[in-house]
Every structure is written in C-alpha cells, then in structure tokens.
PDB file of N, CA and C in Angstrom:
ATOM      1  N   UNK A   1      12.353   3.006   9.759  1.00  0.00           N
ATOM      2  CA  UNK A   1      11.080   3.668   9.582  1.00  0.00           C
ATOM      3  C   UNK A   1      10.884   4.021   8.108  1.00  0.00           C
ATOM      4  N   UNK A   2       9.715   4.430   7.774  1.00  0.00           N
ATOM      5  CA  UNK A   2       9.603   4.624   6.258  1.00  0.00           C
ATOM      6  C   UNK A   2       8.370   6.026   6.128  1.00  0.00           C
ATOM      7  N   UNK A   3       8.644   6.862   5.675  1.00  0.00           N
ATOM      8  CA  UNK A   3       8.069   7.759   5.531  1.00  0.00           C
ATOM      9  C   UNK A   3       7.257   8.104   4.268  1.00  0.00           C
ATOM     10  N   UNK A   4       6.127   8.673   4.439  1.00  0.00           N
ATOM     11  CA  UNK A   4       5.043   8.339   2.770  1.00  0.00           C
ATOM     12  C   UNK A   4       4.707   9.819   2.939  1.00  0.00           C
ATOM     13  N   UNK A   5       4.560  10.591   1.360  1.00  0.00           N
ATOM     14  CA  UNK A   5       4.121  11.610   1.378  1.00  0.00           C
ATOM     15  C   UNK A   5       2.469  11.713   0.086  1.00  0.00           C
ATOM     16  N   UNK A   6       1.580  11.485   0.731  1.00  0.00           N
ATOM     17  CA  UNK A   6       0.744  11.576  -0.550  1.00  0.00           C
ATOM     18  C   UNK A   6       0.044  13.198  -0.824  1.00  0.00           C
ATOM     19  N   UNK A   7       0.606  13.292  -2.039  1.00  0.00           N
ATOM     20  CA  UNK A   7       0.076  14.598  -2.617  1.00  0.00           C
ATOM     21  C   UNK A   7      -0.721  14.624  -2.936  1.00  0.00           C
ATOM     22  N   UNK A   8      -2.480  15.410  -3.157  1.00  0.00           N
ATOM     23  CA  UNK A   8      -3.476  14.950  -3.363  1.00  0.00           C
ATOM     24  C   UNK A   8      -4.395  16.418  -4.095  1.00  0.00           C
ATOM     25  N   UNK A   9      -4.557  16.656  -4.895  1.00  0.00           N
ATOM     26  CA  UNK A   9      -5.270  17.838  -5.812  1.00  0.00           C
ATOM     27  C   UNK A   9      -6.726  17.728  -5.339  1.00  0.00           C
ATOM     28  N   UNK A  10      -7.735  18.293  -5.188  1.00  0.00           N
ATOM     29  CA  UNK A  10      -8.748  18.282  -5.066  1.00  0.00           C
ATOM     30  C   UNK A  10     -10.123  19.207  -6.291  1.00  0.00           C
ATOM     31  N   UNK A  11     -10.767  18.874  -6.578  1.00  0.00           N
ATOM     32  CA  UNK A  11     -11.555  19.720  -7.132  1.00  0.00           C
ATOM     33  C   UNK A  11     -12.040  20.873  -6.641  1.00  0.00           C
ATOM     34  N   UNK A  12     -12.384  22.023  -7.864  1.00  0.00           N
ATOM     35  CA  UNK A  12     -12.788  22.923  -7.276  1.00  0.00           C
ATOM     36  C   UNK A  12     -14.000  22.720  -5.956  1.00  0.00           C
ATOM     37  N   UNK A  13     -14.344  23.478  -4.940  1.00  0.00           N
ATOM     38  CA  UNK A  13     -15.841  23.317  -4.007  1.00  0.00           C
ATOM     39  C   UNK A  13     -16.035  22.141  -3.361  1.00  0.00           C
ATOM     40  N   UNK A  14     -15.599  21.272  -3.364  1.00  0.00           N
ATOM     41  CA  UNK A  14     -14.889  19.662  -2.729  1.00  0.00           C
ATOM     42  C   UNK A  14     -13.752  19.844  -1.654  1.00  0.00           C
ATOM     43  N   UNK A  15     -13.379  21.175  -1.553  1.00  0.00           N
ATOM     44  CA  UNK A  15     -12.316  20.886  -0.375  1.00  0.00           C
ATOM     45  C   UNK A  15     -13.118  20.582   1.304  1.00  0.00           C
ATOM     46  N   UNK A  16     -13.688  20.741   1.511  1.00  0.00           N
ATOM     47  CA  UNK A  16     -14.906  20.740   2.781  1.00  0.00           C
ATOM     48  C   UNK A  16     -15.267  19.055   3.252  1.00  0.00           C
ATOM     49  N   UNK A  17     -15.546  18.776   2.171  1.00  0.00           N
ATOM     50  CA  UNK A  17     -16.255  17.319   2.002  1.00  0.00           C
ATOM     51  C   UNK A  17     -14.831  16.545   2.094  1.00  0.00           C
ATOM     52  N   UNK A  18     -14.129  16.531   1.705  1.00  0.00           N
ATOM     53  CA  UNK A  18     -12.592  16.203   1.007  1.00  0.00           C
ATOM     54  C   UNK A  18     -11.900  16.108   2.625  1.00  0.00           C
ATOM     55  N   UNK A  19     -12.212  17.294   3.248  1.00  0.00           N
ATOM     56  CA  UNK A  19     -11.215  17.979   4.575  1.00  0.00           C
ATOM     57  C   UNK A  19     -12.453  16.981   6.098  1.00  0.00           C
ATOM     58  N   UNK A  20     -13.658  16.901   5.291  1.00  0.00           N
ATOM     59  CA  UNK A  20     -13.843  15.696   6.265  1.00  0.00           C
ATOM     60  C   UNK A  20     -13.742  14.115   6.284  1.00  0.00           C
ATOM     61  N   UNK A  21     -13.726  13.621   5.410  1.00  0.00           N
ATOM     62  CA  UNK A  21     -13.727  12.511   5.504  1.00  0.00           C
ATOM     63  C   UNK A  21     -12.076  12.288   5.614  1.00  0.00           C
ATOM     64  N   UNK A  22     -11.343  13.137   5.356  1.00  0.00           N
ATOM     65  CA  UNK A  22      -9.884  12.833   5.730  1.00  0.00           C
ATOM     66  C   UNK A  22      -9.350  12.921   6.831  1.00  0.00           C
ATOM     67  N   UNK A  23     -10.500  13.770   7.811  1.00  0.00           N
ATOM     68  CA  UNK A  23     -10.040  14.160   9.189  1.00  0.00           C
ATOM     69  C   UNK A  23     -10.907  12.335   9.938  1.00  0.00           C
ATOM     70  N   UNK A  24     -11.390  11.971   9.506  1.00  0.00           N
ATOM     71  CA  UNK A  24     -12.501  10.977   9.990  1.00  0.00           C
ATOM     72  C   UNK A  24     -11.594   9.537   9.979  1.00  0.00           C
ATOM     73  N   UNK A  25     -10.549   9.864   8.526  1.00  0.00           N
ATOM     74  CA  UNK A  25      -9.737   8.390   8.473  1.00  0.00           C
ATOM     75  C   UNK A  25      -8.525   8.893   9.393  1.00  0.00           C
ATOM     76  N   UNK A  26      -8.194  10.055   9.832  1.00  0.00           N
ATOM     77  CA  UNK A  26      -6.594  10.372  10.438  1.00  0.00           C
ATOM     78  C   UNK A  26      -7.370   9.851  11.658  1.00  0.00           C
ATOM     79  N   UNK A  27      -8.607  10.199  12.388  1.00  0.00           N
ATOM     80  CA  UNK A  27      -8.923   9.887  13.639  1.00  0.00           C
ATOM     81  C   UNK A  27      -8.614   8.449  13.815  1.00  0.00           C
ATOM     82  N   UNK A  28      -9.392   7.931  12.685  1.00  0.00           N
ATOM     83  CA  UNK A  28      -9.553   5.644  12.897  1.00  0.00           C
ATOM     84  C   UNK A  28      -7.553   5.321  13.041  1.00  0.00           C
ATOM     85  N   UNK A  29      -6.803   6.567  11.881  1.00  0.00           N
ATOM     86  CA  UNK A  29      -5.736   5.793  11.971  1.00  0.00           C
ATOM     87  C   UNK A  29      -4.633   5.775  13.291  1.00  0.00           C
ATOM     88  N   UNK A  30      -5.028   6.717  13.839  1.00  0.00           N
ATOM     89  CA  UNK A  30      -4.268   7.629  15.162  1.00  0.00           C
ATOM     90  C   UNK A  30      -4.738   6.516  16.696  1.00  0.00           C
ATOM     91  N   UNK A  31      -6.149   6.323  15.999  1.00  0.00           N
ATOM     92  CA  UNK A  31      -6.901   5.310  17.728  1.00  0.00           C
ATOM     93  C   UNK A  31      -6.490   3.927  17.216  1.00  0.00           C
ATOM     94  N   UNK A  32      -6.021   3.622  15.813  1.00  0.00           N
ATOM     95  CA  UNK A  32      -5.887   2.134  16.028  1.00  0.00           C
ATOM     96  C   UNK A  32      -5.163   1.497  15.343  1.00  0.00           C
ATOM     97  N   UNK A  33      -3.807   2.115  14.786  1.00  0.00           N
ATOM     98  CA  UNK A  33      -2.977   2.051  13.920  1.00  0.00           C
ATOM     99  C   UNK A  33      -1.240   1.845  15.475  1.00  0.00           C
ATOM    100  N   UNK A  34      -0.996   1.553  16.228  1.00  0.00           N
ATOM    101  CA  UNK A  34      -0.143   2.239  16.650  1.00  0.00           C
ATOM    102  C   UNK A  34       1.440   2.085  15.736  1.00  0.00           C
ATOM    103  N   UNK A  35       1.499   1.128  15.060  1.00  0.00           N
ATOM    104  CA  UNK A  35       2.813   1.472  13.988  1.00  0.00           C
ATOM    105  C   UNK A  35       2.931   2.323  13.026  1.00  0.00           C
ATOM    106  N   UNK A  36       1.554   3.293  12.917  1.00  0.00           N
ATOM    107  CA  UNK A  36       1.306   4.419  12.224  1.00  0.00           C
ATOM    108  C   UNK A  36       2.157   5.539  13.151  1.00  0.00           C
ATOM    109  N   UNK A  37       3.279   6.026  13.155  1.00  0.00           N
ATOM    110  CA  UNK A  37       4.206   7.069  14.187  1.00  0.00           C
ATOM    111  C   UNK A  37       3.388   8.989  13.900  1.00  0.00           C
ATOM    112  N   UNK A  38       3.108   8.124  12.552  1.00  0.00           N
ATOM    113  CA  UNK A  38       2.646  10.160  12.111  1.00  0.00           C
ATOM    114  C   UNK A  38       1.728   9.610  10.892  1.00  0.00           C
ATOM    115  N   UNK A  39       0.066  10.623  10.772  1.00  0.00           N
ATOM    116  CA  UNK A  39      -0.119  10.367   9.940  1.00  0.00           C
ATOM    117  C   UNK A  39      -1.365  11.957   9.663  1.00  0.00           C
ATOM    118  N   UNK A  40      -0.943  12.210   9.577  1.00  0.00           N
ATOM    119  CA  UNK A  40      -1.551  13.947   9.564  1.00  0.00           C
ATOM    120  C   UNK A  40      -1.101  14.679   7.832  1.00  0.00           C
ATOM    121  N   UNK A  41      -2.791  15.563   8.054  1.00  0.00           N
ATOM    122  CA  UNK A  41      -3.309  15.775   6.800  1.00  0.00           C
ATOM    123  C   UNK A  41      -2.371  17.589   6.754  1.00  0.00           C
ATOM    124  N   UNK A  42      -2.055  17.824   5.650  1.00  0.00           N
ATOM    125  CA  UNK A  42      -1.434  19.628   5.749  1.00  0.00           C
ATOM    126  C   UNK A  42      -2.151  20.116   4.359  1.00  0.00           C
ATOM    127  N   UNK A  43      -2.961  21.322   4.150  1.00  0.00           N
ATOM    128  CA  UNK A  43      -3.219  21.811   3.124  1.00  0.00           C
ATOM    129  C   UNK A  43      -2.000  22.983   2.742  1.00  0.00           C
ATOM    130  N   UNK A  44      -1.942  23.271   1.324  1.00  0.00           N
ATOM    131  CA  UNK A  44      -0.767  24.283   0.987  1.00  0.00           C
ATOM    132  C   UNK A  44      -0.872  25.808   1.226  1.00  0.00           C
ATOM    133  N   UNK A  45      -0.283  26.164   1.506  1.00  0.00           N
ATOM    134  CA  UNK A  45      -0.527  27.784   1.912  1.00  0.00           C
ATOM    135  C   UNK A  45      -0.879  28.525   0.743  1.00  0.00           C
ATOM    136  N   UNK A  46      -0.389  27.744  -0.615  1.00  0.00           N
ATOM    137  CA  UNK A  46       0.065  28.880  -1.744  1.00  0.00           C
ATOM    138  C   UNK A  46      -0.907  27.920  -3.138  1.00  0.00           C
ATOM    139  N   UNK A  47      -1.446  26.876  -2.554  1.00  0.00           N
ATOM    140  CA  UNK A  47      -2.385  26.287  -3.908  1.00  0.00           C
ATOM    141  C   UNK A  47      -3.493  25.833  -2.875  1.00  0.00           C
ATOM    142  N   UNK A  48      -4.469  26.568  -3.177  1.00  0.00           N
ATOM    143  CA  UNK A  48      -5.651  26.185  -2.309  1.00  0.00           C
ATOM    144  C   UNK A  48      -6.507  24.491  -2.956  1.00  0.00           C
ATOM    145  N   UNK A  49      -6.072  23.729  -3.496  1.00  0.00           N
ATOM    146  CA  UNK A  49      -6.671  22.921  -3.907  1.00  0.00           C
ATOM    147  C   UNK A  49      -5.494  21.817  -3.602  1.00  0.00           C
ATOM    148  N   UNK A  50      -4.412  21.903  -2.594  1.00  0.00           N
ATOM    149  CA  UNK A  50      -3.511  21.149  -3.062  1.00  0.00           C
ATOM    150  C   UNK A  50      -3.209  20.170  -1.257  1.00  0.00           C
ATOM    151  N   UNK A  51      -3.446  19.397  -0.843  1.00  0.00           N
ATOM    152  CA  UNK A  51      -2.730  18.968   0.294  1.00  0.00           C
ATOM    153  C   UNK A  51      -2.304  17.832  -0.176  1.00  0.00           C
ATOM    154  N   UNK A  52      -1.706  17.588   1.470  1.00  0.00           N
ATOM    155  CA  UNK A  52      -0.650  16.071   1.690  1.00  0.00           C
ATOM    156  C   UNK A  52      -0.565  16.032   2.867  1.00  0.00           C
ATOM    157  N   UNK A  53      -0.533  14.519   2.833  1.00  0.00           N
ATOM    158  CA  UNK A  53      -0.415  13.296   4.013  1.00  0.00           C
ATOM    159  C   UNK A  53       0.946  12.917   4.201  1.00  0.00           C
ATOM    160  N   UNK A  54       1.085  13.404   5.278  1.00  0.00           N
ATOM    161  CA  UNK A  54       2.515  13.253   5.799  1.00  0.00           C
ATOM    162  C   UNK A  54       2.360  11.908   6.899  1.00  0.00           C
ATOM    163  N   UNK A  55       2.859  10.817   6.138  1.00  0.00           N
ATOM    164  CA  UNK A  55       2.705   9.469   7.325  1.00  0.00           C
ATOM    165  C   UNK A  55       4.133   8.804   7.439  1.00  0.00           C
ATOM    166  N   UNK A  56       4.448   8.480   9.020  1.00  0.00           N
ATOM    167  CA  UNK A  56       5.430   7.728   8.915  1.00  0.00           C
ATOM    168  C   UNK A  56       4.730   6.320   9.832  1.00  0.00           C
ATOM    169  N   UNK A  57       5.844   5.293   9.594  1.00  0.00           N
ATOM    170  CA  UNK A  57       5.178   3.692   9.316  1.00  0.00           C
ATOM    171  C   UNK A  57       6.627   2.999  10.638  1.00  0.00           C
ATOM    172  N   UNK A  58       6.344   2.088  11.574  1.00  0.00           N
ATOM    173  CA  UNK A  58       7.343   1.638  12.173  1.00  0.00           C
ATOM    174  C   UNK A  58       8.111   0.570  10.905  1.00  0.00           C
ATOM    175  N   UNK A  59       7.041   0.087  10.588  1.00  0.00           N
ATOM    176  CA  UNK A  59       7.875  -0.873   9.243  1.00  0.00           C
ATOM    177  C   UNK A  59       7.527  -0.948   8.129  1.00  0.00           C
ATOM    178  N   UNK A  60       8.200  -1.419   7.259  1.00  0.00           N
ATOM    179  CA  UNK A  60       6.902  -1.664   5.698  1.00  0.00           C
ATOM    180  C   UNK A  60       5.685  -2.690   6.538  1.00  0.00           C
ATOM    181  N   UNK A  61       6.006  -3.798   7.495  1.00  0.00           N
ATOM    182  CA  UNK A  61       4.414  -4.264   7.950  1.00  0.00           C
ATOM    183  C   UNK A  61       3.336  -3.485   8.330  1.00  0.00           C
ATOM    184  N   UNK A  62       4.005  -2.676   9.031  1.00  0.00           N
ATOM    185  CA  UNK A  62       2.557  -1.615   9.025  1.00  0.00           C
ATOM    186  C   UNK A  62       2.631  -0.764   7.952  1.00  0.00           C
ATOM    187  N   UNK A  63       2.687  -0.254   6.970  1.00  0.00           N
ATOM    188  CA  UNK A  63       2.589   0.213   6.179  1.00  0.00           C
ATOM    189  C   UNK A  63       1.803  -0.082   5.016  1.00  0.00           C
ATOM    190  N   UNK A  64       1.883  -2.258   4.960  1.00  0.00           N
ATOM    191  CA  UNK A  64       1.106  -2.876   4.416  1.00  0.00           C
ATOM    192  C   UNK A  64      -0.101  -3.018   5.252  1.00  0.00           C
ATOM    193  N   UNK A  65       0.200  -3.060   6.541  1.00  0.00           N
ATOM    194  CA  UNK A  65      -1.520  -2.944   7.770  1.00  0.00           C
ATOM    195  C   UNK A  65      -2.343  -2.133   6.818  1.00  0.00           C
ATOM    196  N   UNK A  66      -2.102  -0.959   7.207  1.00  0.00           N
ATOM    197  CA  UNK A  66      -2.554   0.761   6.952  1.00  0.00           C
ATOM    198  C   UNK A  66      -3.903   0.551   5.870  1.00  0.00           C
ATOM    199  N   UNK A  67      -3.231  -0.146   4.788  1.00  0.00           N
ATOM    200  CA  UNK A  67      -3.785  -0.035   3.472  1.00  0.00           C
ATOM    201  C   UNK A  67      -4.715  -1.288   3.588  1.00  0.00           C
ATOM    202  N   UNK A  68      -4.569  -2.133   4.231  1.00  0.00           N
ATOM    203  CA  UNK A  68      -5.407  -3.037   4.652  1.00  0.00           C
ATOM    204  C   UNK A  68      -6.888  -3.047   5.204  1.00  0.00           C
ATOM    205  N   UNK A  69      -6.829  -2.167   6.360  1.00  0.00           N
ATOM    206  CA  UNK A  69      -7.787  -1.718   7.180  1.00  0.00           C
ATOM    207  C   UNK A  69      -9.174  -1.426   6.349  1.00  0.00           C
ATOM    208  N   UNK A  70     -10.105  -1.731   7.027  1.00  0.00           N
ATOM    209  CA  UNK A  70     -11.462  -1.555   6.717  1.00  0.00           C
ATOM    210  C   UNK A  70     -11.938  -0.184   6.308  1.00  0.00           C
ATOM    211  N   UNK A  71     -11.589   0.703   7.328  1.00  0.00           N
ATOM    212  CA  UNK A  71     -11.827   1.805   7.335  1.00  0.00           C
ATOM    213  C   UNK A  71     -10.804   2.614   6.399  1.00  0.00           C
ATOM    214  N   UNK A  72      -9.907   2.318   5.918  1.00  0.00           N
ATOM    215  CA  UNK A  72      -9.228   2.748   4.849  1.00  0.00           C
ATOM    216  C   UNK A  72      -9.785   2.876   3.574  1.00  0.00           C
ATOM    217  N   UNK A  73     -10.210   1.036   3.205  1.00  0.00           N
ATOM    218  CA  UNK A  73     -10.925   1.097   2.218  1.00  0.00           C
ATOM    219  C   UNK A  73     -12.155   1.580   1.619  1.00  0.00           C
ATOM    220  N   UNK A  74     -12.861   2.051   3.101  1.00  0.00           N
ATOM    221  CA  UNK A  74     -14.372   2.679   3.318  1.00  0.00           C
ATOM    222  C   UNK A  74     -13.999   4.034   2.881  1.00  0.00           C
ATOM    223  N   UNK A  75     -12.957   4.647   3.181  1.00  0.00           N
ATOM    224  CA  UNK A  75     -12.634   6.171   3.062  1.00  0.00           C
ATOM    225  C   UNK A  75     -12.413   5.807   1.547  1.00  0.00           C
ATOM    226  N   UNK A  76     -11.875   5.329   1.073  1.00  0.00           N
ATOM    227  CA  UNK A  76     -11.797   5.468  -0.645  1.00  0.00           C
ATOM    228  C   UNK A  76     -12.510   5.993  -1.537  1.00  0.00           C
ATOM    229  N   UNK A  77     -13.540   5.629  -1.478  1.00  0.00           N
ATOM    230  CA  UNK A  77     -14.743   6.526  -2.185  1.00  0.00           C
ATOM    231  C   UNK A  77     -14.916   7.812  -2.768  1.00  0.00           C
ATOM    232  N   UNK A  78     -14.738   7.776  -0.870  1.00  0.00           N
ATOM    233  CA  UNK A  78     -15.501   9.479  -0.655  1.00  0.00           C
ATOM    234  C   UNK A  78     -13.986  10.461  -0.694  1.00  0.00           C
ATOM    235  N   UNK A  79     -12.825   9.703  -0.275  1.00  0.00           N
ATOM    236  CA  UNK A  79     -11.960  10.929  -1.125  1.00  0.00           C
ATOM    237  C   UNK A  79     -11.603  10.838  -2.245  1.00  0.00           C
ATOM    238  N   UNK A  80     -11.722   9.627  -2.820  1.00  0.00           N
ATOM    239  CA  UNK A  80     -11.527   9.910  -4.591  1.00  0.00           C
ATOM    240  C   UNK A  80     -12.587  10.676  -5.330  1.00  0.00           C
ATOM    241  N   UNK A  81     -13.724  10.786  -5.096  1.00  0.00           N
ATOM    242  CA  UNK A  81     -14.627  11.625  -5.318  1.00  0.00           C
ATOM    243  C   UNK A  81     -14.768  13.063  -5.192  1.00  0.00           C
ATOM    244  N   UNK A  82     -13.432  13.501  -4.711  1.00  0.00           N
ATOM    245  CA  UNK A  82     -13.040  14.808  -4.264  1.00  0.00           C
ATOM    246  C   UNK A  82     -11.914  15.060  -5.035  1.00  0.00           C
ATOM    247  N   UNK A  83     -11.104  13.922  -5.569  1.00  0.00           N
ATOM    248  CA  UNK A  83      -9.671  14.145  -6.353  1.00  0.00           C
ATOM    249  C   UNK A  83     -10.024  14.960  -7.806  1.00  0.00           C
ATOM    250  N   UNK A  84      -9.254  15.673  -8.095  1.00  0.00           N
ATOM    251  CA  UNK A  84      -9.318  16.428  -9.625  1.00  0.00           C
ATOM    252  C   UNK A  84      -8.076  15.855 -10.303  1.00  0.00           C
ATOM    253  N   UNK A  85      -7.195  14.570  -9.704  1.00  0.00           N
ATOM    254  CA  UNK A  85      -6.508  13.948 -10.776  1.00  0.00           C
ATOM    255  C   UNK A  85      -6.083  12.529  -9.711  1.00  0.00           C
ATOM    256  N   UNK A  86      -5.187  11.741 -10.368  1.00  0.00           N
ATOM    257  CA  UNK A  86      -4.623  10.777  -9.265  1.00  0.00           C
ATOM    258  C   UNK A  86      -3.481  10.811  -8.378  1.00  0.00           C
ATOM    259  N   UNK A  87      -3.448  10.794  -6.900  1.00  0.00           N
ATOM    260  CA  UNK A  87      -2.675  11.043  -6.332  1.00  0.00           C
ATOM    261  C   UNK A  87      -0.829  11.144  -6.241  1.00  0.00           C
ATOM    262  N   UNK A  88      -0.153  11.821  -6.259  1.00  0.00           N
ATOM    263  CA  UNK A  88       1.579  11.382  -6.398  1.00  0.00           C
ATOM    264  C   UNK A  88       1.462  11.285  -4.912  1.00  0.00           C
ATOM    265  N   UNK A  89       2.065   9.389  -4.901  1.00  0.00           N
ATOM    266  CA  UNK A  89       2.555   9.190  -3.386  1.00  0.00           C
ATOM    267  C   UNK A  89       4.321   9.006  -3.991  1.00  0.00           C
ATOM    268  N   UNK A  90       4.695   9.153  -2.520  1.00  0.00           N
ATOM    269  CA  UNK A  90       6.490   9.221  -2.268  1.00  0.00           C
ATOM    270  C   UNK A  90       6.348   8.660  -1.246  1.00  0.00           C
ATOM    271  N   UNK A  91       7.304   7.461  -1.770  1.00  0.00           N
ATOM    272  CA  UNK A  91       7.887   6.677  -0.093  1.00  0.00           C
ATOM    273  C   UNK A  91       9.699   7.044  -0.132  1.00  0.00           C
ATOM    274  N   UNK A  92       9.601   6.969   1.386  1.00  0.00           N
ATOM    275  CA  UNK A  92      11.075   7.276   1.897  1.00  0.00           C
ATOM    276  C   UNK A  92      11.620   6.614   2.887  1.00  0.00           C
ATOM    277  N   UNK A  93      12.935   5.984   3.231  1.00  0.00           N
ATOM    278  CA  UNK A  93      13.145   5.476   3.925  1.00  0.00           C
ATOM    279  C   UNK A  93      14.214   6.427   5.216  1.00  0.00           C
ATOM    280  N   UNK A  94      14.310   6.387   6.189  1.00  0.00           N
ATOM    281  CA  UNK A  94      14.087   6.903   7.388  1.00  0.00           C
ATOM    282  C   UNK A  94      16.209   6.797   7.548  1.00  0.00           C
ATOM    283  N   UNK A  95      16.855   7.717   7.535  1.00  0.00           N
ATOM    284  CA  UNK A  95      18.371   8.193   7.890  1.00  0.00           C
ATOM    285  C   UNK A  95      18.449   8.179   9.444  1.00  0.00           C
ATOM    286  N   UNK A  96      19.284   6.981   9.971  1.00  0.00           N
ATOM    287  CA  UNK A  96      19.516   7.482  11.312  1.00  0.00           C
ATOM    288  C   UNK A  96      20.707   7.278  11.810  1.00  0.00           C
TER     289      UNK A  96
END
C-alpha cells in the first residue's frame, strides 16, 4: 500500500469555497475510486488556514488512476485558486 499526505495552506476567506470543492472531489473519489482505501480531507486544530489529505492507494496503479480521473483534473482549478502557496505532498510506503 502507499500512503500520500498532501499539505495544503489556503488563503485568507477561501477556506469555505476551498472546504467545498474538496468535499465534492473526496465524494467522486470514495463512489469511484475503489483502490483509493482512504482518502479524507482533516483541517488543523492549531493553524486555521492549514489542512491535509490523508490518502491511502492499493498500489502505485491506482495512485497513478487517482490523478488521472476527470474529475480530479476538473477540481484543479477551483482548489488552486484557494492555495496561498504550493502544496507539500509526502508519499509513504505501507510497513506490514
């Protein structure tokens, strides 16, 4: 398994707009992703401008799916348009 953490800053007054269209791509990825195992959004308790995407992947193939998808690329836009810098992603590979 492979686990991805994307950290994601948001602009000030953009968290709303930001917190929907991210809830809109977790829905597309949850109904039609199934090698997507986890892919859920967490905001920080202690930096109000700060969340992350906690996703885990059955393989790097789905992992390359993911980023593929239509609706992935449709969401691009509208959450980079909400970013106040460029994202730190972390990939990890899965101890068992």
């Amino acid at each position: 398994m492979i686990g991805v953490i994307a950290k994601l800053t948001i602009q000030d007054g953009k968290e709303d707009q930001f917190e929907q269209v991210a809830k809109d791509l977790m829905a597309k990825v949850k109904a039609n992703e199934p090698g997507c195992l986890t892919y859920q959004l967490y905001k920080s308790k202690k930096e109000a401008n700060t969340y992350i995407f906690m996703e885990q992947y059955a393989s790097q193939a789905d992992l390359e799916a993911h980023g593929q998808t239509e609706y992935f690329k449709a969401a691009g836009p509208g959450l980079g348009a909400c970013l106040a810098g460029a994202p730190e992603i972390s990939y990890f590979d899965s101890i068992d």
